[in-house]
C-alpha atoms as a PDB file:
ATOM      1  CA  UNK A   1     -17.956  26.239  -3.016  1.00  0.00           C
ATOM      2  CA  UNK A   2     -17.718  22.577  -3.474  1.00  0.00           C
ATOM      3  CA  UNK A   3     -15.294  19.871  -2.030  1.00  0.00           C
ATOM      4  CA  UNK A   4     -13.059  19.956  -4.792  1.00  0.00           C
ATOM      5  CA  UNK A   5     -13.082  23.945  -4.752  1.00  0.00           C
ATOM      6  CA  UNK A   6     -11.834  23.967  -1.413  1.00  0.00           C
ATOM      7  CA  UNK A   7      -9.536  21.336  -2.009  1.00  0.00           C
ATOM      8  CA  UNK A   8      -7.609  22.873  -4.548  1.00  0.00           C
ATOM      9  CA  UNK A   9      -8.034  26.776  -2.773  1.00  0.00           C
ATOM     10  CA  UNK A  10      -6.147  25.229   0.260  1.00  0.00           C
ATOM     11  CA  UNK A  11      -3.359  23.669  -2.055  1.00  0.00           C
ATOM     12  CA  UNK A  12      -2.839  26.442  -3.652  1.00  0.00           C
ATOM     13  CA  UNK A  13      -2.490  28.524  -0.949  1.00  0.00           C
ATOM     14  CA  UNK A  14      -0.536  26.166   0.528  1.00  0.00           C
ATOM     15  CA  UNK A  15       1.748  25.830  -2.120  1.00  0.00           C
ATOM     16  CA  UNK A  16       2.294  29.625  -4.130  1.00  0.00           C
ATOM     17  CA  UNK A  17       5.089  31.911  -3.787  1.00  0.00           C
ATOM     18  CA  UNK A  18       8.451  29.503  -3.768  1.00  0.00           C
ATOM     19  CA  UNK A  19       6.593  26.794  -5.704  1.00  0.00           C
ATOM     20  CA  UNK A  20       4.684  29.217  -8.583  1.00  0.00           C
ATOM     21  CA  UNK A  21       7.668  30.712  -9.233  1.00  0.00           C
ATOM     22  CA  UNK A  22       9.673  27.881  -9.219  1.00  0.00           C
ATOM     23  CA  UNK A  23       7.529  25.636 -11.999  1.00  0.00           C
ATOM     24  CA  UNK A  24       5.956  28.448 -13.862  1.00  0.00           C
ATOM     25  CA  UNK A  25       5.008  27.435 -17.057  1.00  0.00           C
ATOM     26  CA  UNK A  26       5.875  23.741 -16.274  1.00  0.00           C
ATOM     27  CA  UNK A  27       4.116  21.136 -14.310  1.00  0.00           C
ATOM     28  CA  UNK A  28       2.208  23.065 -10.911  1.00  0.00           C
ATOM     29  CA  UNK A  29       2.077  21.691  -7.665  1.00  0.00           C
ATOM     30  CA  UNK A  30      -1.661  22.375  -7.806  1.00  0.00           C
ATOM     31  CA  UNK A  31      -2.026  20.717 -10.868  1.00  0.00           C
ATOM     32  CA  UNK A  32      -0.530  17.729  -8.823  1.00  0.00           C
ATOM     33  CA  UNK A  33      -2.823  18.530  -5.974  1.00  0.00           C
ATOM     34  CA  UNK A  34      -6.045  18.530  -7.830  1.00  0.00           C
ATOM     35  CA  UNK A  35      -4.972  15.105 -10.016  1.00  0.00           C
ATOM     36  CA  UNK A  36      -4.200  13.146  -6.681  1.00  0.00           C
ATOM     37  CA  UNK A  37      -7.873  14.196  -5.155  1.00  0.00           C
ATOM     38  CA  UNK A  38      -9.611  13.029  -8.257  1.00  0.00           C
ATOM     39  CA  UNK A  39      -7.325   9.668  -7.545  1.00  0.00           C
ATOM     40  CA  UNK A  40      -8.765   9.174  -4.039  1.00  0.00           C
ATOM     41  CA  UNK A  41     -12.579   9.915  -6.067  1.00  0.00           C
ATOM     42  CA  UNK A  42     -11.822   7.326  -8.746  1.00  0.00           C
ATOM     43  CA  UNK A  43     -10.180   4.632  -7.067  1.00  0.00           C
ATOM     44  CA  UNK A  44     -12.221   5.180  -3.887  1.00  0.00           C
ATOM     45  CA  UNK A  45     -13.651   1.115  -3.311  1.00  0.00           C
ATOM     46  CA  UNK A  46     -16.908   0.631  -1.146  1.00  0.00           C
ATOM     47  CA  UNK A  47     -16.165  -1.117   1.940  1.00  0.00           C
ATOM     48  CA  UNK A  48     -19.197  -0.389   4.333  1.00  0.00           C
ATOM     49  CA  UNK A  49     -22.536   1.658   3.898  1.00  0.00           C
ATOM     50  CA  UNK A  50     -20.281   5.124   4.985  1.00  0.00           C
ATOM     51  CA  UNK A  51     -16.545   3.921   4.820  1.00  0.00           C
ATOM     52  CA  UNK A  52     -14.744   3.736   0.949  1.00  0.00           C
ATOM     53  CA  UNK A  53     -11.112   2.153   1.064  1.00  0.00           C
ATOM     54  CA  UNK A  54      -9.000   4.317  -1.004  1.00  0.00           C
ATOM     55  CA  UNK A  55      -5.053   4.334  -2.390  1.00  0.00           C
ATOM     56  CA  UNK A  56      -2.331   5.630   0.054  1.00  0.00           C
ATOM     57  CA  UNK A  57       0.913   5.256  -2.273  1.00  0.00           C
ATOM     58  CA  UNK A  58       1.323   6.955  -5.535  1.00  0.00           C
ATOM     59  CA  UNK A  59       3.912   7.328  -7.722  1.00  0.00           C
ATOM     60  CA  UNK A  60       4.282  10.565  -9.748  1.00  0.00           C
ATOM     61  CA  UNK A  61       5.571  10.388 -13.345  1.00  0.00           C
ATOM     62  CA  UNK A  62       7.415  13.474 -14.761  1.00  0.00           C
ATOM     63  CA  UNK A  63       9.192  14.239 -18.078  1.00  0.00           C
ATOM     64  CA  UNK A  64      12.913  14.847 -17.478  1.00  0.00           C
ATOM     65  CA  UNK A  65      12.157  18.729 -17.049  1.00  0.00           C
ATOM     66  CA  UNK A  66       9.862  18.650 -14.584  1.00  0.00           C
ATOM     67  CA  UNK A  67      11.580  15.899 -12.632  1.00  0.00           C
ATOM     68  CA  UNK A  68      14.766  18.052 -12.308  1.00  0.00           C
ATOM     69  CA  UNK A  69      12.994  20.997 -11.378  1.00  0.00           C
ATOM     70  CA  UNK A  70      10.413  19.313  -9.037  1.00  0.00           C
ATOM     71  CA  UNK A  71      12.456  17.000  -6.901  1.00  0.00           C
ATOM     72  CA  UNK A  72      14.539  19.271  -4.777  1.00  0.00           C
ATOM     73  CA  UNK A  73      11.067  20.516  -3.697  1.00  0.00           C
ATOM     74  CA  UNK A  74       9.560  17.233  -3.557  1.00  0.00           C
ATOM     75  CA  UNK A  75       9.883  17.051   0.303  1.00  0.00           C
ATOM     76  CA  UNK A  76       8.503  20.326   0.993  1.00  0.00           C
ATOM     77  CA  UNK A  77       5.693  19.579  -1.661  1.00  0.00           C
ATOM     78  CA  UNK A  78       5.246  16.386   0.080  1.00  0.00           C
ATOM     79  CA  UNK A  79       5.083  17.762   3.187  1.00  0.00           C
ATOM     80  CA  UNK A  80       2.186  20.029   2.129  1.00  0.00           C
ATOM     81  CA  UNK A  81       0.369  17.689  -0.022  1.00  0.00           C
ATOM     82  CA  UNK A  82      -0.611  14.808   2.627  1.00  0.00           C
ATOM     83  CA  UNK A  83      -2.343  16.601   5.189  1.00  0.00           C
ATOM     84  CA  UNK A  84      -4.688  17.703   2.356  1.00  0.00           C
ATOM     85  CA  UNK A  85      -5.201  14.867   1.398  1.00  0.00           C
ATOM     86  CA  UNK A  86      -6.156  13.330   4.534  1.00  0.00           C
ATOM     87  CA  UNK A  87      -8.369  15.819   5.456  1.00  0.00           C
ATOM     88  CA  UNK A  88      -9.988  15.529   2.020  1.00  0.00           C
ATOM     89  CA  UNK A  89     -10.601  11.703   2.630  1.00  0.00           C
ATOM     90  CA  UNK A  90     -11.915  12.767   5.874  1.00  0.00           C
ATOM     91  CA  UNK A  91     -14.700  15.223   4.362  1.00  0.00           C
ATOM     92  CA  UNK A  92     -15.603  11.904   2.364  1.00  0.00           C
ATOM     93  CA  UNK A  93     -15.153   8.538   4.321  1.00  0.00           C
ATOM     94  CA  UNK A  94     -12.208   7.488   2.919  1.00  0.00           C
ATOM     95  CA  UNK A  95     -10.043   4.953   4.442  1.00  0.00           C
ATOM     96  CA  UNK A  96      -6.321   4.657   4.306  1.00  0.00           C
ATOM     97  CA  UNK A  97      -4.458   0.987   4.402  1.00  0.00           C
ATOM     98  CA  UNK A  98      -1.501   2.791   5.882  1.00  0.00           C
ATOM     99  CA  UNK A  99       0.791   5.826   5.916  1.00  0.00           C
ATOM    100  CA  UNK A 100       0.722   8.151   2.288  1.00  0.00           C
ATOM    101  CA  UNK A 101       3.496   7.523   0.336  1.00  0.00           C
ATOM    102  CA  UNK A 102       4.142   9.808  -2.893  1.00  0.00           C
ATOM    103  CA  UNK A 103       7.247   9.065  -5.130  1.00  0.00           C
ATOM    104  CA  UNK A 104       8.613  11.108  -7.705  1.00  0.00           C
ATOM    105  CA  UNK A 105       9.681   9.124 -11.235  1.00  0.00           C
ATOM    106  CA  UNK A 106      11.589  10.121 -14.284  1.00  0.00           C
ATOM    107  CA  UNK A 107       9.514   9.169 -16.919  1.00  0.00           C
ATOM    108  CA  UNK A 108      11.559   9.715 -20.553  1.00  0.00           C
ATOM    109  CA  UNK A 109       8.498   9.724 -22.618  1.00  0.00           C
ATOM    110  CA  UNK A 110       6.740  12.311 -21.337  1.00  0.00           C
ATOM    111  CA  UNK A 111       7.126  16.066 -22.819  1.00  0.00           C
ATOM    112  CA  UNK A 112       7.923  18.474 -20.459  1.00  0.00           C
ATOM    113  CA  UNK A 113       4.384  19.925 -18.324  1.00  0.00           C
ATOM    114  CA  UNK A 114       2.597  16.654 -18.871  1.00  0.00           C
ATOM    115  CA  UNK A 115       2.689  14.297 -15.672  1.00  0.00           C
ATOM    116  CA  UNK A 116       1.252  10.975 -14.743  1.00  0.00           C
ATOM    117  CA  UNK A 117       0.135   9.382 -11.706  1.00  0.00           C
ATOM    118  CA  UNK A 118      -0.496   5.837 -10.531  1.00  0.00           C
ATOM    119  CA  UNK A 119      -2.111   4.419  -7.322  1.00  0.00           C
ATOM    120  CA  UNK A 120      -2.387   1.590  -4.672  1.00  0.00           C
ATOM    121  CA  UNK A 121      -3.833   0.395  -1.589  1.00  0.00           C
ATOM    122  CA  UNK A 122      -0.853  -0.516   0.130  1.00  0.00           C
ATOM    123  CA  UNK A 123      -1.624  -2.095   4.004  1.00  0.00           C
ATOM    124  CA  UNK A 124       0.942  -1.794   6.630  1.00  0.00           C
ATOM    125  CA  UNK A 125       2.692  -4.325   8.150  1.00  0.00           C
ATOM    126  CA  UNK A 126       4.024  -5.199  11.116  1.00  0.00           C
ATOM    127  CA  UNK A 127       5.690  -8.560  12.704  1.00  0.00           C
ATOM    128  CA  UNK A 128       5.364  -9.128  16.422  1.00  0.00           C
ATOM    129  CA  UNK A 129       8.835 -10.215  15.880  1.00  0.00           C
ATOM    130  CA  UNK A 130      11.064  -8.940  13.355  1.00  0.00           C
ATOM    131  CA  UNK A 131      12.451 -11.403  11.545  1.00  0.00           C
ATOM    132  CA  UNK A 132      16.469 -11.207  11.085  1.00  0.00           C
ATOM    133  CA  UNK A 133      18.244 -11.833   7.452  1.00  0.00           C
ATOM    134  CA  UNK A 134      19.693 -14.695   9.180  1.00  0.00           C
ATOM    135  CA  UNK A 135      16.203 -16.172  10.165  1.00  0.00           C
ATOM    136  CA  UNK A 136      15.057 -15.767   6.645  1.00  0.00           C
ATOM    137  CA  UNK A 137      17.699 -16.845   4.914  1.00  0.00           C
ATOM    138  CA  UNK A 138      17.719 -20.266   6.820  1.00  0.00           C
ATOM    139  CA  UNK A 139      14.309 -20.439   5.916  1.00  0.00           C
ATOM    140  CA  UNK A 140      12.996 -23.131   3.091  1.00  0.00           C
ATOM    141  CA  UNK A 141       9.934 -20.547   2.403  1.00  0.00           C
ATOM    142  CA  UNK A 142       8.827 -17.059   3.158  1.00  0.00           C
ATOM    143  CA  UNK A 143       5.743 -15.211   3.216  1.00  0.00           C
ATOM    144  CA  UNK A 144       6.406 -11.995   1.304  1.00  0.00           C
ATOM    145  CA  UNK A 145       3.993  -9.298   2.011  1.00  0.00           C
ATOM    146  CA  UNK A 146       4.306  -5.447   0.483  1.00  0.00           C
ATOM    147  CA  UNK A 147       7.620  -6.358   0.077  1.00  0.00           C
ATOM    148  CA  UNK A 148       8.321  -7.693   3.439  1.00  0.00           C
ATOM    149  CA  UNK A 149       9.758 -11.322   4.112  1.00  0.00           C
ATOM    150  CA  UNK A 150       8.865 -13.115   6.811  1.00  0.00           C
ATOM    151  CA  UNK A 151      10.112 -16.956   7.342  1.00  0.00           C
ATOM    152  CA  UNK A 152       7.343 -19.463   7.229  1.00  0.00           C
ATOM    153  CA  UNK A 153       9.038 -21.672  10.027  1.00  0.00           C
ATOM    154  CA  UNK A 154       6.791 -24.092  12.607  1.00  0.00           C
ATOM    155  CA  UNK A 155       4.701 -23.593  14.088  1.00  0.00           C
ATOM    156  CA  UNK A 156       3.821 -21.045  11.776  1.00  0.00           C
ATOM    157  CA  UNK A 157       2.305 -17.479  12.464  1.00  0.00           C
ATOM    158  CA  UNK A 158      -1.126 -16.071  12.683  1.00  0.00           C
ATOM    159  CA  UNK A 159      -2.260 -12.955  10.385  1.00  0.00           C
ATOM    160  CA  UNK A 160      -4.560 -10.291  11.363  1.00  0.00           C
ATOM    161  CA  UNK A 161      -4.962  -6.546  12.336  1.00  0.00           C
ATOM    162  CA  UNK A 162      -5.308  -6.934  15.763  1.00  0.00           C
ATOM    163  CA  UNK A 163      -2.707  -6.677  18.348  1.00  0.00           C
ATOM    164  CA  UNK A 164      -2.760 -10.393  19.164  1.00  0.00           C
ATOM    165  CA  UNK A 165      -1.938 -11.526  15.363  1.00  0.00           C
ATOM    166  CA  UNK A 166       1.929 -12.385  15.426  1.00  0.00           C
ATOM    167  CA  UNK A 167       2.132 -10.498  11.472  1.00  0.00           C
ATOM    168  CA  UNK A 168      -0.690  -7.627  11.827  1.00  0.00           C
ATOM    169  CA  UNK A 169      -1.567  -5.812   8.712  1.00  0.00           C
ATOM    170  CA  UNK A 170      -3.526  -2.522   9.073  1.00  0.00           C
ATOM    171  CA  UNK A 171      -5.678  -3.311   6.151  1.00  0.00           C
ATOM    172  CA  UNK A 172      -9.434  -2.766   6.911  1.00  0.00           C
ATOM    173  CA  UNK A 173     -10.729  -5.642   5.046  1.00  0.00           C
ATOM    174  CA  UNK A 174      -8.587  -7.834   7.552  1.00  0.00           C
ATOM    175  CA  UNK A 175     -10.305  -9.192  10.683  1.00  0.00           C
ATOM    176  CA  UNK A 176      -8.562  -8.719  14.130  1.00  0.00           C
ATOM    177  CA  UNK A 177      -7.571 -12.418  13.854  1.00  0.00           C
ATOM    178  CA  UNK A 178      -7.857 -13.370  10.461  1.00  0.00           C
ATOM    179  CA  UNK A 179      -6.140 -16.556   9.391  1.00  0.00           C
ATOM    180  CA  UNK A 180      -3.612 -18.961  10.592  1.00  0.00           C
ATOM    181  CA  UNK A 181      -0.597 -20.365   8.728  1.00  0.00           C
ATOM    182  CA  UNK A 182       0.696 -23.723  10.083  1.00  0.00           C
ATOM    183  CA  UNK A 183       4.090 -24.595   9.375  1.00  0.00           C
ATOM    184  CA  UNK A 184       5.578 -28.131  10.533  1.00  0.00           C
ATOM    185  CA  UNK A 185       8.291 -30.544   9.447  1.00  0.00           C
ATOM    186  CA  UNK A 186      11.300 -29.490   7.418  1.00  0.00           C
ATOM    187  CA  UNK A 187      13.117 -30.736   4.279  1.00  0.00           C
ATOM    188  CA  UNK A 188      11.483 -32.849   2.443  1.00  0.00           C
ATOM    189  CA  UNK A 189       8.252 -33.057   5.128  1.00  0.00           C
ATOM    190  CA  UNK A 190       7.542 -29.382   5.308  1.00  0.00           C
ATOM    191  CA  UNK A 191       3.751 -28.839   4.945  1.00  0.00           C
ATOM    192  CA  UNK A 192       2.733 -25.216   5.087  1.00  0.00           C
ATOM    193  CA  UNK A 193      -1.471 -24.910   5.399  1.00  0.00           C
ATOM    194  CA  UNK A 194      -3.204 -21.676   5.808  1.00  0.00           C
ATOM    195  CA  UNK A 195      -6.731 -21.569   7.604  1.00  0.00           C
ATOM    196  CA  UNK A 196      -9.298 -19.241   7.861  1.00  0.00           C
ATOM    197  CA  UNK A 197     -10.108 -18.090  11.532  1.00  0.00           C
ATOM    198  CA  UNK A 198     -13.393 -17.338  10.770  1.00  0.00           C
ATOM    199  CA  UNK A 199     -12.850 -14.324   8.834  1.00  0.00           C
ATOM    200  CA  UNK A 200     -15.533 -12.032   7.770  1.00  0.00           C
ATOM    201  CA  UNK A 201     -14.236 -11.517   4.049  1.00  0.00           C
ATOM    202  CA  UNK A 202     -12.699 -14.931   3.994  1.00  0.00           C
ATOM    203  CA  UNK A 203      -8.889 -15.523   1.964  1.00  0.00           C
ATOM    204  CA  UNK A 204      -8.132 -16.351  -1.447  1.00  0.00           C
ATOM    205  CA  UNK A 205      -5.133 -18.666  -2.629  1.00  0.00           C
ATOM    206  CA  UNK A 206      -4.170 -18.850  -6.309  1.00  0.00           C
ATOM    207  CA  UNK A 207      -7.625 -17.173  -6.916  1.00  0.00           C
ATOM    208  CA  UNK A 208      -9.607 -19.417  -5.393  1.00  0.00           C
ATOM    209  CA  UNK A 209     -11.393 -18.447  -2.182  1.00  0.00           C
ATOM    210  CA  UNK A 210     -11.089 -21.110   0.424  1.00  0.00           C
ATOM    211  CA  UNK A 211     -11.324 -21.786   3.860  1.00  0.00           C
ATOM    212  CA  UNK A 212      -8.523 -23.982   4.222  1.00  0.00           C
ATOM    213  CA  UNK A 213      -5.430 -24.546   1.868  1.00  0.00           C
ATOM    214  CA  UNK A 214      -1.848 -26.783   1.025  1.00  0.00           C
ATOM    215  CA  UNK A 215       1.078 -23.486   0.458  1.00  0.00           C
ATOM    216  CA  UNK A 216       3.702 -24.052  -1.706  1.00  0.00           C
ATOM    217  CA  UNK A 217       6.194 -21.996  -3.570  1.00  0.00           C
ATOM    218  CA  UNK A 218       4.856 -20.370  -5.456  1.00  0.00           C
ATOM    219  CA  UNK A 219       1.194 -19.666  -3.893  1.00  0.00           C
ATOM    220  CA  UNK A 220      -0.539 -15.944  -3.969  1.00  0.00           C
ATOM    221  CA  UNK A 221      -2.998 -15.332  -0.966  1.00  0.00           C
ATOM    222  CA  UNK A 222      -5.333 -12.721  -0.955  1.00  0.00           C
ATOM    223  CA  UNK A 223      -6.975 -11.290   1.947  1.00  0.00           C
ATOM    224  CA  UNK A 224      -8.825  -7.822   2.184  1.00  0.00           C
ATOM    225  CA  UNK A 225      -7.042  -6.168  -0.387  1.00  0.00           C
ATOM    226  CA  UNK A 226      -3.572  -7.179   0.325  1.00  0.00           C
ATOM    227  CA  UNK A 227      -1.754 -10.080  -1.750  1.00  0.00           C
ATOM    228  CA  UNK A 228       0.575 -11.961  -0.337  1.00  0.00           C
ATOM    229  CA  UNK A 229       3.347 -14.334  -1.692  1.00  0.00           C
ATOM    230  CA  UNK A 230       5.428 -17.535  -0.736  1.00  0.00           C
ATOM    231  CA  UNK A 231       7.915 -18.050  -2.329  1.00  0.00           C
ATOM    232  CA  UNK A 232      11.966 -19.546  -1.439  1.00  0.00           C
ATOM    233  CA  UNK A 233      14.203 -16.710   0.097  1.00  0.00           C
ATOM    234  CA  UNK A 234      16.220 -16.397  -2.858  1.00  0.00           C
ATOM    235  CA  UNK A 235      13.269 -15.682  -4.922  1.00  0.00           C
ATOM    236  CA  UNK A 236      13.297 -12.025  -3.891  1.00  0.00           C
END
């Protein structure tokens, strides 16, 4: 029996009685199952000789049928749907940025027992200390990352995935200390620079990789496979 065999036996095991006879003859859960394995396959990108960084958010389109019959099940489903799929990325090297997220979307074009799902990498992040709304409010510019604000404000912060970094992002590609943003002046005089702390995949601003760099509003960093904006607080 091969990986995707067992993959879908243990879903669907996992997942008949309630759920079989709830969607019969519409969208299955192990139709769902099987489409989100071959997700982690496809999108799977090589990050070592045995390690392969794969997607840990999707988003799960359904036609207005299938929505209103799938999502008061969608926590139970859920429920029953990420431990397969971490022990499926297990069997295979995969590596997760962060926790898996699946989200359940009304999609109006689609006819009812058709379904579509999309993917992404998304790291986690965590500040060493919170910023408040007041904090970034006051702020002239803020680092937005996975939808996260955090006030670029002297002296600035450093990013990384180790527990030192004062904004740690569990993204693999990210070195324990990775790079350093310095923030001084205000006003007129603020000058925001990132720099690299000697990296081992380097960063990337405006799509050019660099090891030092001016930010302004406006700028996109990359680093691993995270992107990263600055931008005024109001730009939300």
């Amino acid at each position: 029996m091969g990986v995707f065999d067992r993959f879908e036996k243990r879903i669907e095991g996992a997942v008949n009685g309630v759920f079989a006879r709830a969607f019969k003859g519409d969208v299955q859960p192990v139709e769902i199952a099987a489409r989100l394995q071959r997700e982690l396959d496809s999108e799977a990108k090589l990050m070592s000789r045995d390690r392969r960084l794969v997607p840990n958010e999707f988003i799960i389109g359904l036609s207005e049928h299938d929505y209103e019959r799938l999502t008061p099940y969608g926590k139970t489903l859920t429920g029953e749907l990420i431990p397969e799929l971490r022990r499926h990325a297990q069997e295979q090297g995969y590596v997760f940025n962060g926790p898996i997220m699946i989200h359940y979307e009304l999609d109006d074009s689609l006819p009812t027992g058709r379904f579509t799902v999309a993917s992404e990498a998304v790291a986690g992040v965590d500040a060493d200390r919170p910023a408040t709304t007041t904090q970034i409010n006051r702020a002239q510019l803020v680092l937005e990352v996975n939808g996260m604000r955090h006030p670029l404000v002297p002296p600035g912060l450093v990013i990384g995935r180790g527990t030192e970094a004062d904004l740690r992002i569990s993204d693999p590609g990210i070195s324990r200390r990775h790079a350093k943003i310095d923030v001084r002046g205000s006003g007129a005089d603020l000058f925001i620079e990132i720099n690299d702390l000697g990296s081992t995949n380097g960063i990337v601003v405006n799509g050019q990789r660099v090891r030092s760099a001016r930010l302004d509003a406006g700028s996109r960093i990359e680093i691993g496979s995270t992107r990263m904006l600055v931008h005024a607080p109001a730009g939300s």
